[in-house]
C-alpha atoms as a PDB file:
ATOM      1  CA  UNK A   1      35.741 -91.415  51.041  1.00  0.00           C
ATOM      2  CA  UNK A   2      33.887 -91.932  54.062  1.00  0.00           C
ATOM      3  CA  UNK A   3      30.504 -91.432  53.284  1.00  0.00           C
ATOM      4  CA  UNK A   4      28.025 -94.665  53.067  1.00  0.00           C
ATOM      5  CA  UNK A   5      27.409 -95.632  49.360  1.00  0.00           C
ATOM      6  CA  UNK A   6      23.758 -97.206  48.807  1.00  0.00           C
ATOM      7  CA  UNK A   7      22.072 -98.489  45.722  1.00  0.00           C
ATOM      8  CA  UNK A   8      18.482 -99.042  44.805  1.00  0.00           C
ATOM      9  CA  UNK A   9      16.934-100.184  42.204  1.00  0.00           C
ATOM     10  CA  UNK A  10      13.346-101.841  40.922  1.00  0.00           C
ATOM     11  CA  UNK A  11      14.569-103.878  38.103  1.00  0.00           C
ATOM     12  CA  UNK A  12      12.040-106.457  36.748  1.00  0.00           C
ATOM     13  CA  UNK A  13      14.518-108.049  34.667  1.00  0.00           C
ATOM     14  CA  UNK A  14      17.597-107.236  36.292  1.00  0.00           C
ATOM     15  CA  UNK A  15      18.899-104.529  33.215  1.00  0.00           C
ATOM     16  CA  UNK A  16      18.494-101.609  35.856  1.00  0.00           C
ATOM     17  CA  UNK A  17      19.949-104.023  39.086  1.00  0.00           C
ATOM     18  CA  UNK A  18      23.363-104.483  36.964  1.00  0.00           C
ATOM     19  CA  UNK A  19      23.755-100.869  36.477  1.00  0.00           C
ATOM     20  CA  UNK A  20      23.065 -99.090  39.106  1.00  0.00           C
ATOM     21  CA  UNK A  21      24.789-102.141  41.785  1.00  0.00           C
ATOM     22  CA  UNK A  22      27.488-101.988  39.240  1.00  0.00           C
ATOM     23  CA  UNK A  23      27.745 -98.146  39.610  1.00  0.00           C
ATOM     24  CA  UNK A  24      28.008 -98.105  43.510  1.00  0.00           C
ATOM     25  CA  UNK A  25      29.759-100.834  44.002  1.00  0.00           C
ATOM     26  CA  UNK A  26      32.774 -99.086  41.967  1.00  0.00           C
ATOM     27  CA  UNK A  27      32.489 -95.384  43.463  1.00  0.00           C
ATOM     28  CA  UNK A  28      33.761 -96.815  46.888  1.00  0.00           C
ATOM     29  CA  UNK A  29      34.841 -99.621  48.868  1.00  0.00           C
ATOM     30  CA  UNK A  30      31.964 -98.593  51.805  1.00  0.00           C
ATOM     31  CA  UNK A  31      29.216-100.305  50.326  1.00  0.00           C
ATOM     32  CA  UNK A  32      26.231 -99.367  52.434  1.00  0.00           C
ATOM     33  CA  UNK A  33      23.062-101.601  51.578  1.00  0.00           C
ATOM     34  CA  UNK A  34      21.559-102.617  48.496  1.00  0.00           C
ATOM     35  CA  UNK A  35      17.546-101.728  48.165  1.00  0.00           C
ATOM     36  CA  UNK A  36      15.707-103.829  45.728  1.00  0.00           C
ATOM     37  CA  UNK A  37      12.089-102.122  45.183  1.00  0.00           C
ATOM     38  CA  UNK A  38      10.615-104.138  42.209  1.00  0.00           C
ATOM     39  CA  UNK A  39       8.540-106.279  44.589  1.00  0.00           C
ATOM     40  CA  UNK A  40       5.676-104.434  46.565  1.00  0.00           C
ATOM     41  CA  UNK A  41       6.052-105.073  49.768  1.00  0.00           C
ATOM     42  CA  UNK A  42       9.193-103.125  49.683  1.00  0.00           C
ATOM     43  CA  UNK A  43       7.353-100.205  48.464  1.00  0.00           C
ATOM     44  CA  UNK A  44       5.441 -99.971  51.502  1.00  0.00           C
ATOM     45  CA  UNK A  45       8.187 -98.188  53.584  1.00  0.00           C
ATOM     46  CA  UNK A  46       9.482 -95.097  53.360  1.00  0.00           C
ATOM     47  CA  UNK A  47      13.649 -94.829  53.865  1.00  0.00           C
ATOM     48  CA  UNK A  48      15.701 -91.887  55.082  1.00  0.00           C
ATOM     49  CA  UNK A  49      19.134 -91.220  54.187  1.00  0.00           C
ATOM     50  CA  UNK A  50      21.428 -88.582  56.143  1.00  0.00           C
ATOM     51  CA  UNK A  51      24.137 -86.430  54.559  1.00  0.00           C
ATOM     52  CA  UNK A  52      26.821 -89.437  54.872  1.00  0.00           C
ATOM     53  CA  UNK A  53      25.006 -91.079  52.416  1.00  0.00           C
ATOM     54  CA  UNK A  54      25.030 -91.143  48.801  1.00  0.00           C
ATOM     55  CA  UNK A  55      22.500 -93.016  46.817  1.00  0.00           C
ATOM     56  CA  UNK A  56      22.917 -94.780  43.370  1.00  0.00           C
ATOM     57  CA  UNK A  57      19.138 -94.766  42.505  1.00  0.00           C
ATOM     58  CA  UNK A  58      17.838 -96.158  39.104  1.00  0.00           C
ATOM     59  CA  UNK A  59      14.416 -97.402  37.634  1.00  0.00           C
ATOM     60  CA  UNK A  60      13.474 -97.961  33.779  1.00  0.00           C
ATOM     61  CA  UNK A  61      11.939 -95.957  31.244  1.00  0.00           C
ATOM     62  CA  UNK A  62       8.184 -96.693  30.425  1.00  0.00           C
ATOM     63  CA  UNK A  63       6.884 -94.746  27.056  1.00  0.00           C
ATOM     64  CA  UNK A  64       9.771 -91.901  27.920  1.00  0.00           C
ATOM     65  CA  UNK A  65       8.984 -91.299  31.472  1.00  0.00           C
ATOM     66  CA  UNK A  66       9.677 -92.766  35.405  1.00  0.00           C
ATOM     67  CA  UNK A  67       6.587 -95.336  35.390  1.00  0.00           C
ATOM     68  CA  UNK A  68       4.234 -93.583  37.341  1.00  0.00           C
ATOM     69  CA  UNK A  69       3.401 -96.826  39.307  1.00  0.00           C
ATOM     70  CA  UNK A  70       6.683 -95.718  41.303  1.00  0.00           C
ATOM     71  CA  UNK A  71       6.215 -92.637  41.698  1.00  0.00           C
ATOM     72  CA  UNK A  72       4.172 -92.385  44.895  1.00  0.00           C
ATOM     73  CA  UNK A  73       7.066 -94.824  46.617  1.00  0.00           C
ATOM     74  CA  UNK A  74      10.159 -92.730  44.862  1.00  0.00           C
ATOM     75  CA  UNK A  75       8.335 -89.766  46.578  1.00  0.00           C
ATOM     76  CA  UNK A  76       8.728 -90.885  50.290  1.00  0.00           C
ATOM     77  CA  UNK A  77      12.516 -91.536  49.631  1.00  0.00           C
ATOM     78  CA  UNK A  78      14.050 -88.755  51.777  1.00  0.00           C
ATOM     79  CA  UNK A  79      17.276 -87.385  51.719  1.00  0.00           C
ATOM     80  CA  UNK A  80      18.738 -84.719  54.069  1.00  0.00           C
ATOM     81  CA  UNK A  81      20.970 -82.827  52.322  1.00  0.00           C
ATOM     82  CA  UNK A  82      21.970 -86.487  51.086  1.00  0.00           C
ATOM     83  CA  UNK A  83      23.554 -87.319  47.345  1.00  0.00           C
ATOM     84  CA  UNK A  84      21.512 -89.528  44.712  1.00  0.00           C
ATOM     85  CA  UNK A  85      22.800 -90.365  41.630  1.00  0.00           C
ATOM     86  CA  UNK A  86      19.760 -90.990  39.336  1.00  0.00           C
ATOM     87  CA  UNK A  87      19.718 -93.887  36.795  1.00  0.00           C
ATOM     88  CA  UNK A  88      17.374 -94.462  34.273  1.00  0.00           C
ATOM     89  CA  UNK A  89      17.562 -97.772  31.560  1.00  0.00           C
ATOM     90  CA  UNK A  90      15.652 -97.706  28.405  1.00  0.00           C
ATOM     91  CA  UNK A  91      15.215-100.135  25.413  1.00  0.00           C
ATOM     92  CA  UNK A  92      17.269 -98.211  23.028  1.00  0.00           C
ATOM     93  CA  UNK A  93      14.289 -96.099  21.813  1.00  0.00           C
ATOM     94  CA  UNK A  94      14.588 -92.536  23.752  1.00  0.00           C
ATOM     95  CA  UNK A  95      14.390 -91.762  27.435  1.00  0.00           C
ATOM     96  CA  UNK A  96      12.915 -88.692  26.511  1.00  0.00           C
ATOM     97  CA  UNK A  97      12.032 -86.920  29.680  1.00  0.00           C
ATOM     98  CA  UNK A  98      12.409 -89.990  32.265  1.00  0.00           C
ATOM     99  CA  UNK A  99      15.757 -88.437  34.011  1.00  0.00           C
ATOM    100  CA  UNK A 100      15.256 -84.949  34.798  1.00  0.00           C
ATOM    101  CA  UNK A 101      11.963 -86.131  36.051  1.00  0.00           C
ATOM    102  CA  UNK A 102      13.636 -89.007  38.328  1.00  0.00           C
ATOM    103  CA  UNK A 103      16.286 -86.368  39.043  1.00  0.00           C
ATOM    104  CA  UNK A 104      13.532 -83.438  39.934  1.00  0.00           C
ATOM    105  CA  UNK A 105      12.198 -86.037  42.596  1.00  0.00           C
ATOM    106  CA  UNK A 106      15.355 -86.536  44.178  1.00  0.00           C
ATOM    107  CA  UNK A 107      16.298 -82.906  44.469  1.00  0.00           C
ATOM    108  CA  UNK A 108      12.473 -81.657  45.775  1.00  0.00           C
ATOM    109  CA  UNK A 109      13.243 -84.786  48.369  1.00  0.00           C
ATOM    110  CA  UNK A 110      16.643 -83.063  49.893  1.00  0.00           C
ATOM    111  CA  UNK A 111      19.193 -84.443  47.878  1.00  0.00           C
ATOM    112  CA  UNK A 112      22.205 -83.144  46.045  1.00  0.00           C
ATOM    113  CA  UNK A 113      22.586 -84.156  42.411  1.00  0.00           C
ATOM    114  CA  UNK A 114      26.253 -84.720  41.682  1.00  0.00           C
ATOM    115  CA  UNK A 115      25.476 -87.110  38.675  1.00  0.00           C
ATOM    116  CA  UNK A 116      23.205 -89.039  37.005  1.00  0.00           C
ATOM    117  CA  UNK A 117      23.224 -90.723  34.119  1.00  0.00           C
ATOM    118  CA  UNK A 118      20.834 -92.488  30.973  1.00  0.00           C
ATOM    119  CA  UNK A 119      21.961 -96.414  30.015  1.00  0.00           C
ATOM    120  CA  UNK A 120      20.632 -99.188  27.461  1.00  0.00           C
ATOM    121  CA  UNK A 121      19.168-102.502  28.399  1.00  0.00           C
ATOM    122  CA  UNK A 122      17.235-105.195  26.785  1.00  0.00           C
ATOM    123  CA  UNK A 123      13.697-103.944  25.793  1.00  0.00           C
ATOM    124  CA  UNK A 124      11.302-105.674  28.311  1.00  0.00           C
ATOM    125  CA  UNK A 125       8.972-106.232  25.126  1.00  0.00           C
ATOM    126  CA  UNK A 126      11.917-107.802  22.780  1.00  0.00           C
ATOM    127  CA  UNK A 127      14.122-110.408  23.525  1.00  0.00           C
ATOM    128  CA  UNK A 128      16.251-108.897  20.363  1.00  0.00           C
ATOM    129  CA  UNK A 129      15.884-105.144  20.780  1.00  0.00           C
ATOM    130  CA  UNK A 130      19.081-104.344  22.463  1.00  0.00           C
ATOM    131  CA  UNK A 131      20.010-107.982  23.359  1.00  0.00           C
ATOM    132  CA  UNK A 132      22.078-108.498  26.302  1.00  0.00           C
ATOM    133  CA  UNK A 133      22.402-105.203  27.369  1.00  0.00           C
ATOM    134  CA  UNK A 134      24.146-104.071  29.747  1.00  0.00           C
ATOM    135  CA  UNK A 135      27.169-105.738  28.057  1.00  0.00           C
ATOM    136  CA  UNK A 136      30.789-105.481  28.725  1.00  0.00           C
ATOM    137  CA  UNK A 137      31.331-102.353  26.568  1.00  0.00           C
ATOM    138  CA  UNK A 138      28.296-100.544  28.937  1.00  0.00           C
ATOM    139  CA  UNK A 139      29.724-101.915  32.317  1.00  0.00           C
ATOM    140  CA  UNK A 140      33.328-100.186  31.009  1.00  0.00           C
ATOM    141  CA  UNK A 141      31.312 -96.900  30.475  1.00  0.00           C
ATOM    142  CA  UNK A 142      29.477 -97.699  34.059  1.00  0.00           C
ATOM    143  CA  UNK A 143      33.095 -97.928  35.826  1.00  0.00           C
ATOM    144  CA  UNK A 144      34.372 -94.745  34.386  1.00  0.00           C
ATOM    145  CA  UNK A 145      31.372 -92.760  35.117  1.00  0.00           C
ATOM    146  CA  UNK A 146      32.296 -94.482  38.491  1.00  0.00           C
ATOM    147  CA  UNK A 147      35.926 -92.444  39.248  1.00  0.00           C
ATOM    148  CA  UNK A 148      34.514 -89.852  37.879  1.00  0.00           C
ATOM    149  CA  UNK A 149      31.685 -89.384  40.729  1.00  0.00           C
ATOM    150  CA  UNK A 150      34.204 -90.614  43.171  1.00  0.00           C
ATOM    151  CA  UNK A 151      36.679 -88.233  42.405  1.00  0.00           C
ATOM    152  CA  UNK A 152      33.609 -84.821  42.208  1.00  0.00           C
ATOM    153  CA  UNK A 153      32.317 -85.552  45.448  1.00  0.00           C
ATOM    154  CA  UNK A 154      35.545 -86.211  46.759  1.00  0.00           C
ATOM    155  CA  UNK A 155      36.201 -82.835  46.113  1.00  0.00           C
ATOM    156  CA  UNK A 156      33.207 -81.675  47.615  1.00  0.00           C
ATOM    157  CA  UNK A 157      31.655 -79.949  44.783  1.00  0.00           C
ATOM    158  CA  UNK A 158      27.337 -79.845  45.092  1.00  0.00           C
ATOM    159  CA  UNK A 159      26.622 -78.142  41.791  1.00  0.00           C
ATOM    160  CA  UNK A 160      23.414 -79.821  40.459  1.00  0.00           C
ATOM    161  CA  UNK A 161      24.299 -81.352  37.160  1.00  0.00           C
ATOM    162  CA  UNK A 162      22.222 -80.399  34.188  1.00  0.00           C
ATOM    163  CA  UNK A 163      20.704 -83.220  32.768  1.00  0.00           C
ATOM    164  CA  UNK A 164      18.747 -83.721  29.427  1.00  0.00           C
ATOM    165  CA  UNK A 165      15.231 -83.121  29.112  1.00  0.00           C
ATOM    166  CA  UNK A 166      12.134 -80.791  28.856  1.00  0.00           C
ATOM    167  CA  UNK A 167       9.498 -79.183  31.517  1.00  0.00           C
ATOM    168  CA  UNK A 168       6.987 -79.716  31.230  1.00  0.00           C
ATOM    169  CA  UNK A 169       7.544 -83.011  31.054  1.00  0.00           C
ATOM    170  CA  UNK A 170       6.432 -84.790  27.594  1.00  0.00           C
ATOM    171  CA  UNK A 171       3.134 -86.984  27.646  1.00  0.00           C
ATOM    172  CA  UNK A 172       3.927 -90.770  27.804  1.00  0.00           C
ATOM    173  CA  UNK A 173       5.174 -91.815  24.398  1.00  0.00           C
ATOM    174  CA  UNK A 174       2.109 -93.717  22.163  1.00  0.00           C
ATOM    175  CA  UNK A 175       2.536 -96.516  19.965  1.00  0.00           C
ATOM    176  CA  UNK A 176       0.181 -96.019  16.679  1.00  0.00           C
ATOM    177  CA  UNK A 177      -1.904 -98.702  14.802  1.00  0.00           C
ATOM    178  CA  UNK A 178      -2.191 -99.475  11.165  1.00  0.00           C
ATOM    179  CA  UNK A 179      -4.164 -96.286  10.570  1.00  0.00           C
ATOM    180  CA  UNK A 180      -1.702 -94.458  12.571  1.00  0.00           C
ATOM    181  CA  UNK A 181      -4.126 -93.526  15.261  1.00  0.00           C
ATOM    182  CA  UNK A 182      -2.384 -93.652  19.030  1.00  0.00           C
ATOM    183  CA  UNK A 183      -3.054 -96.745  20.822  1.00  0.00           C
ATOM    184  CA  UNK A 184      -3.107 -97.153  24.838  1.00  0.00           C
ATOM    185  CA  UNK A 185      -1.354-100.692  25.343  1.00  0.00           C
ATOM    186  CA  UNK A 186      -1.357-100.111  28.731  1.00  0.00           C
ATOM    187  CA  UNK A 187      -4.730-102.647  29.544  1.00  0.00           C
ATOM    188  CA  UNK A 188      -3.014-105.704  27.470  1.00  0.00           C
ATOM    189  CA  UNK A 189      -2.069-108.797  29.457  1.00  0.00           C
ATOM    190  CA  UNK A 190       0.172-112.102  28.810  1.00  0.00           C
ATOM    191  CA  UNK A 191      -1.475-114.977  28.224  1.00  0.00           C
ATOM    192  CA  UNK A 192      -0.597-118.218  29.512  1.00  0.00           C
ATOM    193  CA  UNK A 193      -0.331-120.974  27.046  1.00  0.00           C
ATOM    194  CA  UNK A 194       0.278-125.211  27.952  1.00  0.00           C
ATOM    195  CA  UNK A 195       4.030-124.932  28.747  1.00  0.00           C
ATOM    196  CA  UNK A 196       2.528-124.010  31.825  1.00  0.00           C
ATOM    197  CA  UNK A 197       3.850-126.034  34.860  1.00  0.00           C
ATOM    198  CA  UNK A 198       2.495-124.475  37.345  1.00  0.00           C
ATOM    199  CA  UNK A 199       5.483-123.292  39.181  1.00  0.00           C
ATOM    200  CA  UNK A 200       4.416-119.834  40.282  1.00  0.00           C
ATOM    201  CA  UNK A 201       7.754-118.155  39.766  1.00  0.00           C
ATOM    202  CA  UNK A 202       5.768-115.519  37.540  1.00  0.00           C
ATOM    203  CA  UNK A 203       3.904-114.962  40.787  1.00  0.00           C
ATOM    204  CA  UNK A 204       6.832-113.978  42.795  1.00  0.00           C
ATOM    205  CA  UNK A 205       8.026-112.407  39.764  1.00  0.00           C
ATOM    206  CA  UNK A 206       5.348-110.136  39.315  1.00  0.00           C
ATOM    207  CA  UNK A 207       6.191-106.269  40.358  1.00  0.00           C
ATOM    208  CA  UNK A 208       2.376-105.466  41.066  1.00  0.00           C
ATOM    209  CA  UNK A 209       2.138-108.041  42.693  1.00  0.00           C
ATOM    210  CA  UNK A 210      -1.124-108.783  39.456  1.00  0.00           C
ATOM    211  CA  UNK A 211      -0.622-112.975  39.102  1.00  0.00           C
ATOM    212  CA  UNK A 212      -3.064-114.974  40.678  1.00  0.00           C
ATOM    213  CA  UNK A 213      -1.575-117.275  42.981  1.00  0.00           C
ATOM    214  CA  UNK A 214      -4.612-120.060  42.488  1.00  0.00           C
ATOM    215  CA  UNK A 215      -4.416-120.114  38.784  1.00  0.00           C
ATOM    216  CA  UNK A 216      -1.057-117.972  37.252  1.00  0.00           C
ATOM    217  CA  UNK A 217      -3.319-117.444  33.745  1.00  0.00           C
ATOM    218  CA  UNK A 218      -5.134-114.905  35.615  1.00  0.00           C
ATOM    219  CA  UNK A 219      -4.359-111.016  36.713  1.00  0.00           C
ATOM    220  CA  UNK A 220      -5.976-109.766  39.520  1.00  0.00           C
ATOM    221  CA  UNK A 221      -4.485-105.947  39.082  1.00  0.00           C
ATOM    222  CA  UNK A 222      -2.604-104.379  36.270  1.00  0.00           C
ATOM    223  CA  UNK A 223       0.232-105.471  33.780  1.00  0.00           C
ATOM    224  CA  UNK A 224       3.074-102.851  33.525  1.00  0.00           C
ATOM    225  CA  UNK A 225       4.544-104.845  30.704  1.00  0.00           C
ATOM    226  CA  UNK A 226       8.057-105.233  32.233  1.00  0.00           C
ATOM    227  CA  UNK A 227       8.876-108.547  30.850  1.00  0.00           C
ATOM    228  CA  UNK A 228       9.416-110.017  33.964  1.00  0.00           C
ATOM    229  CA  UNK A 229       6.807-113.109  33.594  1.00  0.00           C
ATOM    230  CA  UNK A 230       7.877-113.643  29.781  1.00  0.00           C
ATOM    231  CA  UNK A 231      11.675-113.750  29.699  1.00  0.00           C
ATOM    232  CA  UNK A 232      12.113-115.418  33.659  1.00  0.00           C
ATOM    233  CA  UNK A 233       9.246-118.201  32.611  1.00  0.00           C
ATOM    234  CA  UNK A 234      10.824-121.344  32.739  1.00  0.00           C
ATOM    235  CA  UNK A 235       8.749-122.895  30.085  1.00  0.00           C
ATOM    236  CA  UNK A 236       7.916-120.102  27.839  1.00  0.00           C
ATOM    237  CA  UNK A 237       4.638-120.170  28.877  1.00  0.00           C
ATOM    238  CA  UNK A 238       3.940-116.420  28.957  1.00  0.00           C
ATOM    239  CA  UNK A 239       3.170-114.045  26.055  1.00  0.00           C
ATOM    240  CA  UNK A 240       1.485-111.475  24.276  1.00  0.00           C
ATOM    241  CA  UNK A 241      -1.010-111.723  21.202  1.00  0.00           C
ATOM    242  CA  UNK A 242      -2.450-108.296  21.451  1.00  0.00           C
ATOM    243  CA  UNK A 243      -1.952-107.332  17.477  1.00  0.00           C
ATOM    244  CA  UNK A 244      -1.370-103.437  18.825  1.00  0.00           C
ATOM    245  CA  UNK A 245       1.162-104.477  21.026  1.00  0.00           C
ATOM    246  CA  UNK A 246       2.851-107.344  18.391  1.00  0.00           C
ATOM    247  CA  UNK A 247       2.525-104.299  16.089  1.00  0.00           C
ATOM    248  CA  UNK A 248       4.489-101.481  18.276  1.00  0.00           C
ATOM    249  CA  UNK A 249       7.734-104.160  19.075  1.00  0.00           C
ATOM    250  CA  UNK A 250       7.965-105.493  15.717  1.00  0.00           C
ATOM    251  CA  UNK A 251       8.269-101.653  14.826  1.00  0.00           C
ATOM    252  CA  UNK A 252      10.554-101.115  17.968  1.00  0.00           C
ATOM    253  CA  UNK A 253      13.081-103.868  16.692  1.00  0.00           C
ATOM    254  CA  UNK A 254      13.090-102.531  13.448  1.00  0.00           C
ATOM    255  CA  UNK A 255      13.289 -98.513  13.523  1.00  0.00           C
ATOM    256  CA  UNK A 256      15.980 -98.684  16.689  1.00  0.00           C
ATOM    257  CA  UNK A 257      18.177-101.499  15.711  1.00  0.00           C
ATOM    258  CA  UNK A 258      20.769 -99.522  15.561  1.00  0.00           C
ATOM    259  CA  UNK A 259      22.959 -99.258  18.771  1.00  0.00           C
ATOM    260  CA  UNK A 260      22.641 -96.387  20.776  1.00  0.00           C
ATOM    261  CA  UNK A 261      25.236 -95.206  23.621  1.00  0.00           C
ATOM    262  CA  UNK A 262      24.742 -94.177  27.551  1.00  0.00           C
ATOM    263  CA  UNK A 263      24.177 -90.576  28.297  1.00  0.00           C
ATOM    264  CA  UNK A 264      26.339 -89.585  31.341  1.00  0.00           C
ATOM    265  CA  UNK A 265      26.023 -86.500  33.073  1.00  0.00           C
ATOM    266  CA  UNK A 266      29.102 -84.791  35.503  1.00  0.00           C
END
């Protein structure tokens, strides 16, 4: 194969990074580039790929759905008559309508769809809810799905796959309270407790870029809840005590303990 194989990711917590770098790095010895897009300065340039490219592209699931804090950069990722393989990684609940979305942006941006595919991490709210995942049994799935898109576009064939999903897309999924009204989660913020040594790696950490630099225990923009600050702290000095929140992952860890497979699509 001599087209250029490229992966990009944003990957808070690196679920998303070890699929989709896993995933290009086995279709073909011409590893392009890799393009990490968790932190924001990234997302402030555009990128252009030509039709010797091929692009392993993945991004989580937040509440079914691409987070729409990416969706403005995923939009000025331009392909001409370029192949993307979309990726999506969810905490074993449901991806629901996150990859024909992801896959719909690709394909109104000029690229072919050969592939694409859904895979399990580690819930960025649980440290238990599929624990360790991606694990060796995933990354065997990830390097079959591999030959497999190695071998269809070595053929040449640019059918669109058909992917799972609805349009119009689903609204964002909703936790529920007590009286099983839906809450919006999406205003709660970590505290800091006195583990706190003042490192600032949850600053550099942060994918909004939210974490004051002059005192860490304060958020100057908003909290996507990816986990990143929590499970990367050092000290365990981040958390969450928002009883909504506690609620909604205790109920996550329960109701989807059971193991749930990767959705590939050829």
């Amino acid at each position: 194969m001599c087209k250029k194989i490229n992966a990009m990711y944003f990957s808070a917590t690196d679920t998303t990074k070890k699929i989709v770098t896993g995933l290009a790095k086995n279709i073909s010895y011409n590893f392009d580039k890799e393009i990490d897009f968790t932190l924001p300065k990234i997302r402030k340039k555009s990128i252009f790929f030509t039709e010797e490219d091929i692009v392993v592209i993945g991004v989580p699931v937040y509440a079914g759905r691409v987070p729409n804090v990416l969706l403005r950069y995923l939009n000025s990722i331009k392909g001409n008559n370029s192949s993307a393989v979309p990726i999506v990684v969810y905490g074993n609940r449901n991806y629901d309508d996150a990859l024909i979305e992801l896959k719909d942006i690709l394909k109104l941006n000029g690229f072919n769809i050969p592939a694409a595919g859904a895979f399990i991490g580690e819930h960025s709210f649980s440290k238990k809810l599929a624990k360790d995942r991606p694990d060796e049994k995933d990354m065997a799935i990830v390097n079959d799905f591999s030959k497999k898109i190695y071998k269809k576009i070595s053929e040449d064939k640019k059918q669109s796959v058909i992917v799972k999903g609805k349009r119009p897309y689903r609204k964002y999924y909703m936790p529920k309270n007590e009286k099983g009204n839906h809450v919006d989660i999406r205003k709660v913020t970590p505290k800091t407790n006195n583990n706190c040594i003042d490192c600032k790696q949850c600053v550099e950490l942060c994918p909004m870029g939210s974490i004051d630099f002059k005192d860490v225990s304060k958020l100057n923009y908003i909290c996507i809840k990816c986990g990143a600050c929590i499970k990367k702290c050092p000290t365990n000095a981040k958390y969450y005590d928002d009883k909504d929140y506690l609620k909604h992952k205790h109920e996550l860890e329960i109701e989807f303990k059971k193991r749930k497979e990767p959705d590939i699509f050829i």
